[in-house]
C-alpha atoms as a PDB file:
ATOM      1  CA  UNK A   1     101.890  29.064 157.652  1.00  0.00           C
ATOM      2  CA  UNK A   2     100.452  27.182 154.367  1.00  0.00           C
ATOM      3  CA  UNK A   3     101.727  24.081 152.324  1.00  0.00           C
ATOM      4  CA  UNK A   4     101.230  24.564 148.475  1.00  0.00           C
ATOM      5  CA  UNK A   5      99.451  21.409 147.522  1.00  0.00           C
ATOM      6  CA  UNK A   6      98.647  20.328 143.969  1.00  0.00           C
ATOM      7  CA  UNK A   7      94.961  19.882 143.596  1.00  0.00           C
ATOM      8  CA  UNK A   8      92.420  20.066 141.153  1.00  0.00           C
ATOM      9  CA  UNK A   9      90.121  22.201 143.175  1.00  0.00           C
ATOM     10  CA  UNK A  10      89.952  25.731 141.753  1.00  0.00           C
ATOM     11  CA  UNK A  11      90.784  29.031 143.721  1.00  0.00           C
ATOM     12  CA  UNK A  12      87.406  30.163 145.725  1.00  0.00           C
ATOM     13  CA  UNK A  13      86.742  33.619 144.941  1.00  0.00           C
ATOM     14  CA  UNK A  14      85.356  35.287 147.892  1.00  0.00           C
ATOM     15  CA  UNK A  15      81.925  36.743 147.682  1.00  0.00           C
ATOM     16  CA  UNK A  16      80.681  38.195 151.165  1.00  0.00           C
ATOM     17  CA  UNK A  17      81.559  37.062 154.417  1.00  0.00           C
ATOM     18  CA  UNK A  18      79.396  35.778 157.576  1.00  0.00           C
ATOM     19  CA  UNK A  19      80.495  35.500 161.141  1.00  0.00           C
ATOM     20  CA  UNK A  20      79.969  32.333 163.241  1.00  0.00           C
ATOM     21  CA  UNK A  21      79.747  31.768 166.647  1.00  0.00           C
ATOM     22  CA  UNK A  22      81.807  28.498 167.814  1.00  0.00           C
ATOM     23  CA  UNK A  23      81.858  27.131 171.527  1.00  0.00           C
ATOM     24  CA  UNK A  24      84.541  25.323 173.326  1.00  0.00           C
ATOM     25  CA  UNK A  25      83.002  22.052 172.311  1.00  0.00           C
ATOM     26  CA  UNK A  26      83.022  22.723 168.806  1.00  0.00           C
ATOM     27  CA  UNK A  27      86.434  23.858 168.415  1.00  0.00           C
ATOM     28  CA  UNK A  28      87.983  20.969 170.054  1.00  0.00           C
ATOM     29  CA  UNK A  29      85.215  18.659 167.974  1.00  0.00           C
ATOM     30  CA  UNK A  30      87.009  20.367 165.074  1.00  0.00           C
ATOM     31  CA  UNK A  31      90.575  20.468 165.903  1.00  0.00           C
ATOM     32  CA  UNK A  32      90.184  16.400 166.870  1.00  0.00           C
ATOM     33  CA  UNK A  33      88.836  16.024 163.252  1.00  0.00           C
ATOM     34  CA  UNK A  34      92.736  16.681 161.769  1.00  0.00           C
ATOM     35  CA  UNK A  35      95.141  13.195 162.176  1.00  0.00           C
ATOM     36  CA  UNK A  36      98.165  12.142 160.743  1.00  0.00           C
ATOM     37  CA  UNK A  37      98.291   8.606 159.417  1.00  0.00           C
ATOM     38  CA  UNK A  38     101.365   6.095 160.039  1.00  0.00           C
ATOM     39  CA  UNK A  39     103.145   7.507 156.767  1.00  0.00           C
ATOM     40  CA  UNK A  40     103.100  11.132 157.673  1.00  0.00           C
ATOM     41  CA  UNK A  41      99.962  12.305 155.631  1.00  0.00           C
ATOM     42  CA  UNK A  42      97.303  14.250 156.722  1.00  0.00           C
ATOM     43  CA  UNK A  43      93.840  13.861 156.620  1.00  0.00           C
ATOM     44  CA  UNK A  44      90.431  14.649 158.061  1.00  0.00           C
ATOM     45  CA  UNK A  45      87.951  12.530 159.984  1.00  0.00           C
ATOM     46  CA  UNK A  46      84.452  12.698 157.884  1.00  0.00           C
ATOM     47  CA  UNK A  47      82.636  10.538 159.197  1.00  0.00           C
ATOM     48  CA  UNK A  48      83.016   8.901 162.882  1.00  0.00           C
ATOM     49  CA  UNK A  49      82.343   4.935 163.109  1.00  0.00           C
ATOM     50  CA  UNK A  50      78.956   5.000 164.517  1.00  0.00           C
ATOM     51  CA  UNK A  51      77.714   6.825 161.121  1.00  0.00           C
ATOM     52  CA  UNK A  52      79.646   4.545 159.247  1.00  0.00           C
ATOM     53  CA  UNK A  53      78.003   1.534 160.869  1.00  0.00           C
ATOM     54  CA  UNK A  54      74.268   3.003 160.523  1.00  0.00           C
ATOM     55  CA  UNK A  55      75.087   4.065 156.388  1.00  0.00           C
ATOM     56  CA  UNK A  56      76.130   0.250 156.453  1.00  0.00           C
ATOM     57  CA  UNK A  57      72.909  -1.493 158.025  1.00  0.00           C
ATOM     58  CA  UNK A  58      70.798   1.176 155.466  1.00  0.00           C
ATOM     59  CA  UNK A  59      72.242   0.031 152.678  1.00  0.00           C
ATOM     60  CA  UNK A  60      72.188  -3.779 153.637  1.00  0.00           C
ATOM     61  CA  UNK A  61      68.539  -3.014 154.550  1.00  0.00           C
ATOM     62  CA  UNK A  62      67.442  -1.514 151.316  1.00  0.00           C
ATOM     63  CA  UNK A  63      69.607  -4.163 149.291  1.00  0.00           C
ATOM     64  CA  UNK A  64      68.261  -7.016 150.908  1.00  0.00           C
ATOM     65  CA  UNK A  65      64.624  -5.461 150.863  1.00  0.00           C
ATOM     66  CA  UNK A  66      65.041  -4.423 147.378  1.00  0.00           C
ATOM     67  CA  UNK A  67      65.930  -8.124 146.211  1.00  0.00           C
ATOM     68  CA  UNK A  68      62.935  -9.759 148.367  1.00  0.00           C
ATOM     69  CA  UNK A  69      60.610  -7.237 147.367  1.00  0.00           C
ATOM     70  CA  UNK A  70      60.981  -7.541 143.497  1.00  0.00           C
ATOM     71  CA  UNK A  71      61.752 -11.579 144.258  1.00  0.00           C
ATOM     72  CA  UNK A  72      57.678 -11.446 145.481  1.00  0.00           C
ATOM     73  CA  UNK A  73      56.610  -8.665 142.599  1.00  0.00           C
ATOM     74  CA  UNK A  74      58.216 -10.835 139.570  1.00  0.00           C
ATOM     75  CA  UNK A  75      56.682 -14.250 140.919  1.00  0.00           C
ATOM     76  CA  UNK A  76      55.221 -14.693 137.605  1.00  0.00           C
ATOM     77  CA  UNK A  77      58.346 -15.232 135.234  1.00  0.00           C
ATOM     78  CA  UNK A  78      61.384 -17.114 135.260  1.00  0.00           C
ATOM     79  CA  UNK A  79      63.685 -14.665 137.026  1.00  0.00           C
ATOM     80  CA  UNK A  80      61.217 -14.149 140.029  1.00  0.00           C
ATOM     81  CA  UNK A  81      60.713 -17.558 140.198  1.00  0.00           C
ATOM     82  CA  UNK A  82      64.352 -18.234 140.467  1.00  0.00           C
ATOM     83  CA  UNK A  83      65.369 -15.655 143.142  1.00  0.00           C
ATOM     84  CA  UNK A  84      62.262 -16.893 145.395  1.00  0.00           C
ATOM     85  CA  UNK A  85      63.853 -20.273 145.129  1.00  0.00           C
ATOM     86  CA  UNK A  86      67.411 -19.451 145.960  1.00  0.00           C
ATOM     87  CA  UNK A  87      65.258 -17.395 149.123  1.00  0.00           C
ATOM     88  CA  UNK A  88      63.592 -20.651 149.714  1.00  0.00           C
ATOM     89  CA  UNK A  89      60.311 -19.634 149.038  1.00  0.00           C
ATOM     90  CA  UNK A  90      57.707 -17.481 149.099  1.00  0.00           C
ATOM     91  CA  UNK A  91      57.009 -17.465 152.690  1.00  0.00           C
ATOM     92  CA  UNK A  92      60.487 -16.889 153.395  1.00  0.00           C
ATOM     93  CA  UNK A  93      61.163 -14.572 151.587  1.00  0.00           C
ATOM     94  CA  UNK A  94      58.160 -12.750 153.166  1.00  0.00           C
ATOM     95  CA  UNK A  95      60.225 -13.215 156.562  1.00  0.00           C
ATOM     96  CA  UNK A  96      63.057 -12.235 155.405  1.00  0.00           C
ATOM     97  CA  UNK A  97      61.519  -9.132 153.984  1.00  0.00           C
ATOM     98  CA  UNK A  98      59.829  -8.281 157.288  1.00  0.00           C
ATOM     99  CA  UNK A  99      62.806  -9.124 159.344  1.00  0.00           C
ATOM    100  CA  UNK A 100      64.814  -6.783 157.210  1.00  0.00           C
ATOM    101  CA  UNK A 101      62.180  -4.100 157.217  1.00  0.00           C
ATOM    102  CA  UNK A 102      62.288  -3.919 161.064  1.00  0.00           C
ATOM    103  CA  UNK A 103      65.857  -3.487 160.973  1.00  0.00           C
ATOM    104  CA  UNK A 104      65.217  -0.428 158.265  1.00  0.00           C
ATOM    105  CA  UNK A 105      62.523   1.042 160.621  1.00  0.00           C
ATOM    106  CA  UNK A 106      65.035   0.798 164.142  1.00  0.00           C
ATOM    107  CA  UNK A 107      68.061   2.578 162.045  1.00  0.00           C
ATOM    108  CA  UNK A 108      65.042   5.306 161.078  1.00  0.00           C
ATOM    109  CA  UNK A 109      63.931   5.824 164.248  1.00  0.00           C
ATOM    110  CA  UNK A 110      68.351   6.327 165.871  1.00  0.00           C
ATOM    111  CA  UNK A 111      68.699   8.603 162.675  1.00  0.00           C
ATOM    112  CA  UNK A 112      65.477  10.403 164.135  1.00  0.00           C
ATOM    113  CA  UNK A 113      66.754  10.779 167.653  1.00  0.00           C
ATOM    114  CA  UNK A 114      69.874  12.025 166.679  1.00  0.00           C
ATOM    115  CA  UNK A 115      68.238  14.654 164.369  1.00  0.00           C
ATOM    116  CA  UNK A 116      65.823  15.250 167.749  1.00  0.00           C
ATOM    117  CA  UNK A 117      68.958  15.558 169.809  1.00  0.00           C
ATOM    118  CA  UNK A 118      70.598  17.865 167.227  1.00  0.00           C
ATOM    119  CA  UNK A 119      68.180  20.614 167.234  1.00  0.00           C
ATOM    120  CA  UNK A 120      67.100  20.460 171.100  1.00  0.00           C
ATOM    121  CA  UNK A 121      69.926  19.447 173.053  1.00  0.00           C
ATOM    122  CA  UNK A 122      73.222  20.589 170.424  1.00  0.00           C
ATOM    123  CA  UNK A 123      70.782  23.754 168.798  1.00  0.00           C
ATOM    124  CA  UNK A 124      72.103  22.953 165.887  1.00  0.00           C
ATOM    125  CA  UNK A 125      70.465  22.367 162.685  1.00  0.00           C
ATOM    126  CA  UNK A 126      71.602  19.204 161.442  1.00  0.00           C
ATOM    127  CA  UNK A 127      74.320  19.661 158.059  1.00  0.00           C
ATOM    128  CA  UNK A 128      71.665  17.218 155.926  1.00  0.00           C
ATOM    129  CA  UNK A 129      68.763  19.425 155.946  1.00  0.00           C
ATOM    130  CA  UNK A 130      68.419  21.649 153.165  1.00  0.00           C
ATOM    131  CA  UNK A 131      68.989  25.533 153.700  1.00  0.00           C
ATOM    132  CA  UNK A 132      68.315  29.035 151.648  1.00  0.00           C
ATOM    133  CA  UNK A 133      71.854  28.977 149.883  1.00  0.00           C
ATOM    134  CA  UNK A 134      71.005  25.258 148.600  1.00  0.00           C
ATOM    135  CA  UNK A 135      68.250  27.133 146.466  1.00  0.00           C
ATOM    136  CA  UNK A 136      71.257  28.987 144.994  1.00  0.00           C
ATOM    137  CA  UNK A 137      73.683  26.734 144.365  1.00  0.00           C
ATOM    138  CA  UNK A 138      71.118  23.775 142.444  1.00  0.00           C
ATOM    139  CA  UNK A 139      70.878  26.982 140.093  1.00  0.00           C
ATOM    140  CA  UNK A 140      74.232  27.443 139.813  1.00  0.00           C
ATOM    141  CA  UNK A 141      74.855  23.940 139.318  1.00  0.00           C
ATOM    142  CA  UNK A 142      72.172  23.818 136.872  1.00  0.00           C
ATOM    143  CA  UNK A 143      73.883  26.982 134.796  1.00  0.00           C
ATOM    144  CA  UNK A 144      76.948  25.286 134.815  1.00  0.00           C
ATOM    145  CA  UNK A 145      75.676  21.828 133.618  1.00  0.00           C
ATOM    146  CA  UNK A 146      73.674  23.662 130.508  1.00  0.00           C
ATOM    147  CA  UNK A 147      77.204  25.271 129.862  1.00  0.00           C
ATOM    148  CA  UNK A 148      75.997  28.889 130.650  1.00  0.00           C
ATOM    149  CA  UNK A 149      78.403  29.496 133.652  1.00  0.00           C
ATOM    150  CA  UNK A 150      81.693  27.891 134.593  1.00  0.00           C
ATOM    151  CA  UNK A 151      81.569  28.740 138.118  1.00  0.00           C
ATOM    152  CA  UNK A 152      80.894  26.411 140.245  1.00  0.00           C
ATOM    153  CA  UNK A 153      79.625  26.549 143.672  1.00  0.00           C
ATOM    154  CA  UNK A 154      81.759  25.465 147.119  1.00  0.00           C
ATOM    155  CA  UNK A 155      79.833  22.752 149.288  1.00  0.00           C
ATOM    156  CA  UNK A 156      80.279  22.837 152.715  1.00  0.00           C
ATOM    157  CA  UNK A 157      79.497  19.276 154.486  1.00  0.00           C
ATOM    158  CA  UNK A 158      77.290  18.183 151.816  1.00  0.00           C
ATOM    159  CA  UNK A 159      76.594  18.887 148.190  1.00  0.00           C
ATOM    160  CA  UNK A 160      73.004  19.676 147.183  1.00  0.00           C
ATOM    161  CA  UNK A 161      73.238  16.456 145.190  1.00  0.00           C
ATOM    162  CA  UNK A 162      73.351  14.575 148.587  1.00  0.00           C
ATOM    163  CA  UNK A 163      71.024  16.460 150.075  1.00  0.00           C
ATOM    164  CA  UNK A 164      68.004  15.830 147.658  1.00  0.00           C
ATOM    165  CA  UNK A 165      69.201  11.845 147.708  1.00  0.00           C
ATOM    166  CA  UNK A 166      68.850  12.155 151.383  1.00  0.00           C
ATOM    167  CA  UNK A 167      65.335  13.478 151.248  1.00  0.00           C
ATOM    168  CA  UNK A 168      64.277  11.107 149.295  1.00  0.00           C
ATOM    169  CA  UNK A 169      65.708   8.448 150.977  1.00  0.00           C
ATOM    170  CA  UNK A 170      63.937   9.623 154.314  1.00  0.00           C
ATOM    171  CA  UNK A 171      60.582  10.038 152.700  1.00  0.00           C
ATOM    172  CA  UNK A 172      60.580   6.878 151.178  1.00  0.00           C
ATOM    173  CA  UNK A 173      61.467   5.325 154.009  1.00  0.00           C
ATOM    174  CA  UNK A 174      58.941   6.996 155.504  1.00  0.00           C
ATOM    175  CA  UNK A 175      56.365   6.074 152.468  1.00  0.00           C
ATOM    176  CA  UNK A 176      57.254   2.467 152.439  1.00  0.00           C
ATOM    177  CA  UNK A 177      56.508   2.220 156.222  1.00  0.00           C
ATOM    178  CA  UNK A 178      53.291   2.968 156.607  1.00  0.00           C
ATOM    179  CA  UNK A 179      52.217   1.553 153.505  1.00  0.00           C
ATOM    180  CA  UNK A 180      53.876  -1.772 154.569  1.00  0.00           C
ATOM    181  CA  UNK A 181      52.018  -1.985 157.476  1.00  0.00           C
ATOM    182  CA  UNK A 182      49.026  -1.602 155.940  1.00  0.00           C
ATOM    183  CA  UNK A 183      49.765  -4.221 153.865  1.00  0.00           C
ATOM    184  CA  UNK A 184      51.010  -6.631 156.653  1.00  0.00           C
ATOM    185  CA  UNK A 185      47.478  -4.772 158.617  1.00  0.00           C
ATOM    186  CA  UNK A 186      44.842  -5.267 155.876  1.00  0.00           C
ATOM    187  CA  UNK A 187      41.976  -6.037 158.062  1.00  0.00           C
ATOM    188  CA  UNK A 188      43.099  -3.695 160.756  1.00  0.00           C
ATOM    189  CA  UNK A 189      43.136  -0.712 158.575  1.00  0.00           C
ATOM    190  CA  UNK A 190      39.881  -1.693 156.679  1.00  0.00           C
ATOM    191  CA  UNK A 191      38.170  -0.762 160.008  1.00  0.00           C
ATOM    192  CA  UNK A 192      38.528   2.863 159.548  1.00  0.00           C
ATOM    193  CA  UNK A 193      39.683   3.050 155.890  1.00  0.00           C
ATOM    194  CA  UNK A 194      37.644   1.638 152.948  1.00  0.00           C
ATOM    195  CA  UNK A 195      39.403  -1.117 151.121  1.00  0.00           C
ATOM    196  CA  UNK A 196      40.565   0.395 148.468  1.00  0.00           C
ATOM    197  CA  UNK A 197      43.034   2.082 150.406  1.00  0.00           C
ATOM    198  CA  UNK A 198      45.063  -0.913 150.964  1.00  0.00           C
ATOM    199  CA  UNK A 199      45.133  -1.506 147.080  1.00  0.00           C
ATOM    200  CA  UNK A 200      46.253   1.947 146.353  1.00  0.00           C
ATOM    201  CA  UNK A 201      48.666   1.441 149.754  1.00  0.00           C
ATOM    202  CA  UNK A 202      50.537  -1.828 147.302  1.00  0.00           C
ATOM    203  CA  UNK A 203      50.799   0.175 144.352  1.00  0.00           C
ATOM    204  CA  UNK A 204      52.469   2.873 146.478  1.00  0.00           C
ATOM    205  CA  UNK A 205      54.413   0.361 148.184  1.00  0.00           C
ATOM    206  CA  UNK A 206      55.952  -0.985 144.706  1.00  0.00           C
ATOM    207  CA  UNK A 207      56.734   2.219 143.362  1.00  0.00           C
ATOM    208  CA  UNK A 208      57.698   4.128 145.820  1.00  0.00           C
ATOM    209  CA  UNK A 209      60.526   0.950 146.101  1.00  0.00           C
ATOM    210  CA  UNK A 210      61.591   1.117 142.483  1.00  0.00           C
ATOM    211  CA  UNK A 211      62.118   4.948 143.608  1.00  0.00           C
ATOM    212  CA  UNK A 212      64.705   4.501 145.860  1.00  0.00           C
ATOM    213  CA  UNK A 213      66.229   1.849 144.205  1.00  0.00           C
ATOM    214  CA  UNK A 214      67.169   4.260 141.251  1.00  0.00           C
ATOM    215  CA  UNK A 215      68.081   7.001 143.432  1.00  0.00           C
ATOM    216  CA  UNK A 216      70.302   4.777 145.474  1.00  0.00           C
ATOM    217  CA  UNK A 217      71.812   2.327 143.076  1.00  0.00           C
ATOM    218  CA  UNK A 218      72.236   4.612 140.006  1.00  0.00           C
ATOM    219  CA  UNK A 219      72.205   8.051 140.657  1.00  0.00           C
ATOM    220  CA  UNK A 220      73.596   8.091 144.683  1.00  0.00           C
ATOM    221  CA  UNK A 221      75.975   5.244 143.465  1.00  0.00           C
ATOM    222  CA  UNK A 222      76.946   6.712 140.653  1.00  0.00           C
ATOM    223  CA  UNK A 223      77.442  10.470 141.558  1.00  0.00           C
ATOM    224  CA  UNK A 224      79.446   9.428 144.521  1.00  0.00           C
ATOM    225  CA  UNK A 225      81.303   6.207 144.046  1.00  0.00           C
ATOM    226  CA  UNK A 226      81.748   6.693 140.597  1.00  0.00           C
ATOM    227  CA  UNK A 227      82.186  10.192 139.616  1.00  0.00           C
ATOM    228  CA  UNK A 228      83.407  11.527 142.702  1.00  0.00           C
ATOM    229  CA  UNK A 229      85.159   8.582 143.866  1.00  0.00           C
ATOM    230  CA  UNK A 230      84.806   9.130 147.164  1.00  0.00           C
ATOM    231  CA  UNK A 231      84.659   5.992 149.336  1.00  0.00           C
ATOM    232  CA  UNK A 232      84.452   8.300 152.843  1.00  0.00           C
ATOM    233  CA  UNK A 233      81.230   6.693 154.077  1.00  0.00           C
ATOM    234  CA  UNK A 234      83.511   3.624 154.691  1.00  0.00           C
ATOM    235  CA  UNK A 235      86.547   4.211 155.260  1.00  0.00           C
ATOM    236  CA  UNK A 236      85.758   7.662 157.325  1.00  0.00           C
ATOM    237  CA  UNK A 237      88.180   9.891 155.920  1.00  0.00           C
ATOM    238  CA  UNK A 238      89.223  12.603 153.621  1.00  0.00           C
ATOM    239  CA  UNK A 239      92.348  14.192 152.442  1.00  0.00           C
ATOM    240  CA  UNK A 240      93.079  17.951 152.739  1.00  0.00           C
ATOM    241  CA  UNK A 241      93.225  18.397 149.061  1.00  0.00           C
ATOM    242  CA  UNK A 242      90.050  16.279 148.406  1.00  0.00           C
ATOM    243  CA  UNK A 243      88.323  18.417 151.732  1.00  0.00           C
ATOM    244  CA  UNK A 244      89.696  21.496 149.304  1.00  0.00           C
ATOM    245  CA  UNK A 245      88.134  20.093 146.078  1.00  0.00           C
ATOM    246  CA  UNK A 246      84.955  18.656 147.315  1.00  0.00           C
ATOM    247  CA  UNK A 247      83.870  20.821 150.202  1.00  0.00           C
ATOM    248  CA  UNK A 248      86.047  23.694 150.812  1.00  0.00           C
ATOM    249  CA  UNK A 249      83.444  25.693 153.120  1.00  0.00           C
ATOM    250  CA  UNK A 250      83.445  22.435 155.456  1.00  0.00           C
ATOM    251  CA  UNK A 251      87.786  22.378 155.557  1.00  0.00           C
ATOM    252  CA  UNK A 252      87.094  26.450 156.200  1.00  0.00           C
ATOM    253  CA  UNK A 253      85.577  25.960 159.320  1.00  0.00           C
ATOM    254  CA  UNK A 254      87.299  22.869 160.601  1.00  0.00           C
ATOM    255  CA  UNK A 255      90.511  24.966 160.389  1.00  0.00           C
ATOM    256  CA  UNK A 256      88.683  27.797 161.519  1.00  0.00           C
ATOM    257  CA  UNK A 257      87.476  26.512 164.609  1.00  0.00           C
ATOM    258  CA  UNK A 258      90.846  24.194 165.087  1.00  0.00           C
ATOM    259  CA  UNK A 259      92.487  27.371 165.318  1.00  0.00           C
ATOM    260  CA  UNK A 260      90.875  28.719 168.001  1.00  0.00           C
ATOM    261  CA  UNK A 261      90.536  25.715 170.472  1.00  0.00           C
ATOM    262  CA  UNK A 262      93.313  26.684 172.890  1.00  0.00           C
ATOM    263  CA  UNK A 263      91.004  29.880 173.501  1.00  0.00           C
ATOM    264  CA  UNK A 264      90.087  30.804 176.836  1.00  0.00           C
ATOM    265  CA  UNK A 265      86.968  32.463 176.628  1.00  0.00           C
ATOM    266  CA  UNK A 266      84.085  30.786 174.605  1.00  0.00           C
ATOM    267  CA  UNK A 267      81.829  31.360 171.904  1.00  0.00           C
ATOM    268  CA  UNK A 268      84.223  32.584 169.707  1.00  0.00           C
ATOM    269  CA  UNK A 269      83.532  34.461 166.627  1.00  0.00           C
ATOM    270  CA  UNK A 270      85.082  33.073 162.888  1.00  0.00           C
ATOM    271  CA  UNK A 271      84.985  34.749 159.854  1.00  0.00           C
ATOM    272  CA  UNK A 272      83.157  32.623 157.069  1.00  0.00           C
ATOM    273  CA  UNK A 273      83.572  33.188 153.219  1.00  0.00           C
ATOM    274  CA  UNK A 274      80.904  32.850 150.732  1.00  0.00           C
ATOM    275  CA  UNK A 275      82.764  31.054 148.043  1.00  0.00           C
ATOM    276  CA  UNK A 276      81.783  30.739 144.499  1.00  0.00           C
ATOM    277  CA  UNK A 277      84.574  28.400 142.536  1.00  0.00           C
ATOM    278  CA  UNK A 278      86.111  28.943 139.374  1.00  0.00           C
ATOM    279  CA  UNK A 279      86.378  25.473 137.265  1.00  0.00           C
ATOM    280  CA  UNK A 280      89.677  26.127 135.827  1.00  0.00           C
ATOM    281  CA  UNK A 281      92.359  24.279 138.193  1.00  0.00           C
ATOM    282  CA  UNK A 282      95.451  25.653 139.645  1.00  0.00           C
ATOM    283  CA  UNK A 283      97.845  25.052 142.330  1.00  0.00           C
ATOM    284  CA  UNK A 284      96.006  26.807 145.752  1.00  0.00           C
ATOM    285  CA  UNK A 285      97.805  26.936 149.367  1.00  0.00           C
ATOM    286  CA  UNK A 286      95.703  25.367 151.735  1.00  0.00           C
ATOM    287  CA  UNK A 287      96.422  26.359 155.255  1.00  0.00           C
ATOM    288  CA  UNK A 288      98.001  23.712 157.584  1.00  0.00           C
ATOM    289  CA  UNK A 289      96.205  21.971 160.469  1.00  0.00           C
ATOM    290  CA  UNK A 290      96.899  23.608 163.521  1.00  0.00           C
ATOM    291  CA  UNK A 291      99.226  20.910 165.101  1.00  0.00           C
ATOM    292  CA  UNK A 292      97.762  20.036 168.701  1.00  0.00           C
ATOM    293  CA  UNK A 293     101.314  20.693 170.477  1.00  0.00           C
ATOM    294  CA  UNK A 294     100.870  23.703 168.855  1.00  0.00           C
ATOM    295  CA  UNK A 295      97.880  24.714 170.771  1.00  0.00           C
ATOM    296  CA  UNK A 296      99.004  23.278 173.841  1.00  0.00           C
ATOM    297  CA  UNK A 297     101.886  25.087 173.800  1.00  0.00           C
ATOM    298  CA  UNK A 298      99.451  28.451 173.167  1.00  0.00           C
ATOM    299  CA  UNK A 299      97.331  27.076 176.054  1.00  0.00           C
ATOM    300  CA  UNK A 300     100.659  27.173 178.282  1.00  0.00           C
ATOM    301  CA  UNK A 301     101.565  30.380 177.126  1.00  0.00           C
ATOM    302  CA  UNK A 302      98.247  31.686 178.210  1.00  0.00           C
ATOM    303  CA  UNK A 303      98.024  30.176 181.518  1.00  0.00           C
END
């Protein structure tokens, strides 16, 4: 059964197909994804609290680091000067730096263990790391910005947009961490490294920051919260018909997999389309969520 629903997403036009294995534990995952707010409307769970909690500390970590870090580089004029004294100084705002830098370096290292966990305990290749058809669809998206092509193509959890913000991201993270320790280290790392190194280490170090500050608070800010507006990351959740528009290979799956959770033998098998989308909008059906009395009531049948 489908539910016509008025959205701006165009109709996907089905290009191959690929089959997926799913396991008990991902079809529930999948079918607990779909809820039903207090007024009646439907919607998917994006992102669980836990993720929403870590994006949080990140970005209070790189704010607060990004404000203490040019507070120390812009000592020297009247706007420096100011925000060091409204930090209360220059050695506080060094500890406030480093206290904030810590906290950067222990949401890291979870965000590591959980990508650790993914591969070796879930096998599963985490959605954020960048795969073969990304390749593809940056050229599409590149064709269609340069007004060659007006296809554009379907996302599944995340666009290819977020994926290169999310590289750099980790490797500047990963940048400014070593060079701020050799910075907070100098005499340490000057016993196995000439000198120089911890010069080049502070140029690095202020660079590599005024990097992720434009990636994250104009371009990542921008494309997302601006653009897209799509304010998921904190409050957790989607509509169908933004799922539809925004990442229609993700809402695939989810219903996908939903609709097979009252199975009784596991993995399970789904059909996956390769979608490229036409630009031009039109009213699409989008299937409904399989209700979960629905599949308990296939679960009874079966037993």
């Amino acid at each position: 059964m489908t539910d016509p629903v008025e959205t701006s997403a165009p109709l996907a036009a089905i290009k191959s197909m690929r089959t997926l294995a799913v396991s008990e534990r991902q079809a529930k995952s999948a079918l607990a994804r779909f809820k039903t707010d207090k007024s009646g409307n439907s919607y998917i769970v994006r992102f669980p609290l836990l993720i929403r909690l870590l994006h949080g500390l990140l970005l209070l970590a790189i704010t607060v680091l990004a404000f203490t870090g040019l507070a120390q580089v812009m000592h020297g004029n009247f706007l420096g000067a100011a925000m060091l004294r409204l930090l209360g100084g220059l050695d506080s705002t060094q500890g406030i730096h480093h206290t904030f830098a810590i906290l950067l370096g222990i949401v890291a290292l979870f965000h590591l263990l959980d990508v650790l966990e993914s591969f070796f305990v879930r096998r599963q290749v985490p959605a954020m790391l960048p795969r073969l058809k990304d390749l593809a669809d940056a050229f599409q998206s590149l064709k269609v910005d340069l007004g060659i092509s007006k296809k554009i193509p379907a996302h599944d959890r995340f666009t290819v947009e977020q994926k290169v913000v999310y590289l750099v991201v980790a490797l500047g993270v990963l940048v400014q961490g070593v060079t701020g320790l050799m910075r907070l280290f100098p005499i340490r790392i000057t016993e196995f490294l000439p000198g120089i190194a911890v010069t080049y280490a502070g140029i690095l170090h202020r660079w590599n920051a005024i990097l992720i500050i434009l990636v994250v608070f104009i371009w990542h800010l921008y494309q997302v919260h601006v653009r897209d507006h799509n304010l998921s990351i904190f409050t957790g959740r989607m509509s169908v018909a933004e799922m539809q528009s925004d990442h229609p290979l993700e809402l695939e799956y989810l219903q996908k997999a939903a609709a097979v959770s009252g199975s009784e033998k596991f993995p399970i098998r789904i059909e996956m389309s390769r979608t490229v989308q036409m630009d031009a909008p039109r009213k699409t059906s989008i299937p409904t969520p399989p209700a979960e009395d629905a599949v308990s009531s296939r679960q009874d049948s079966q037993s």
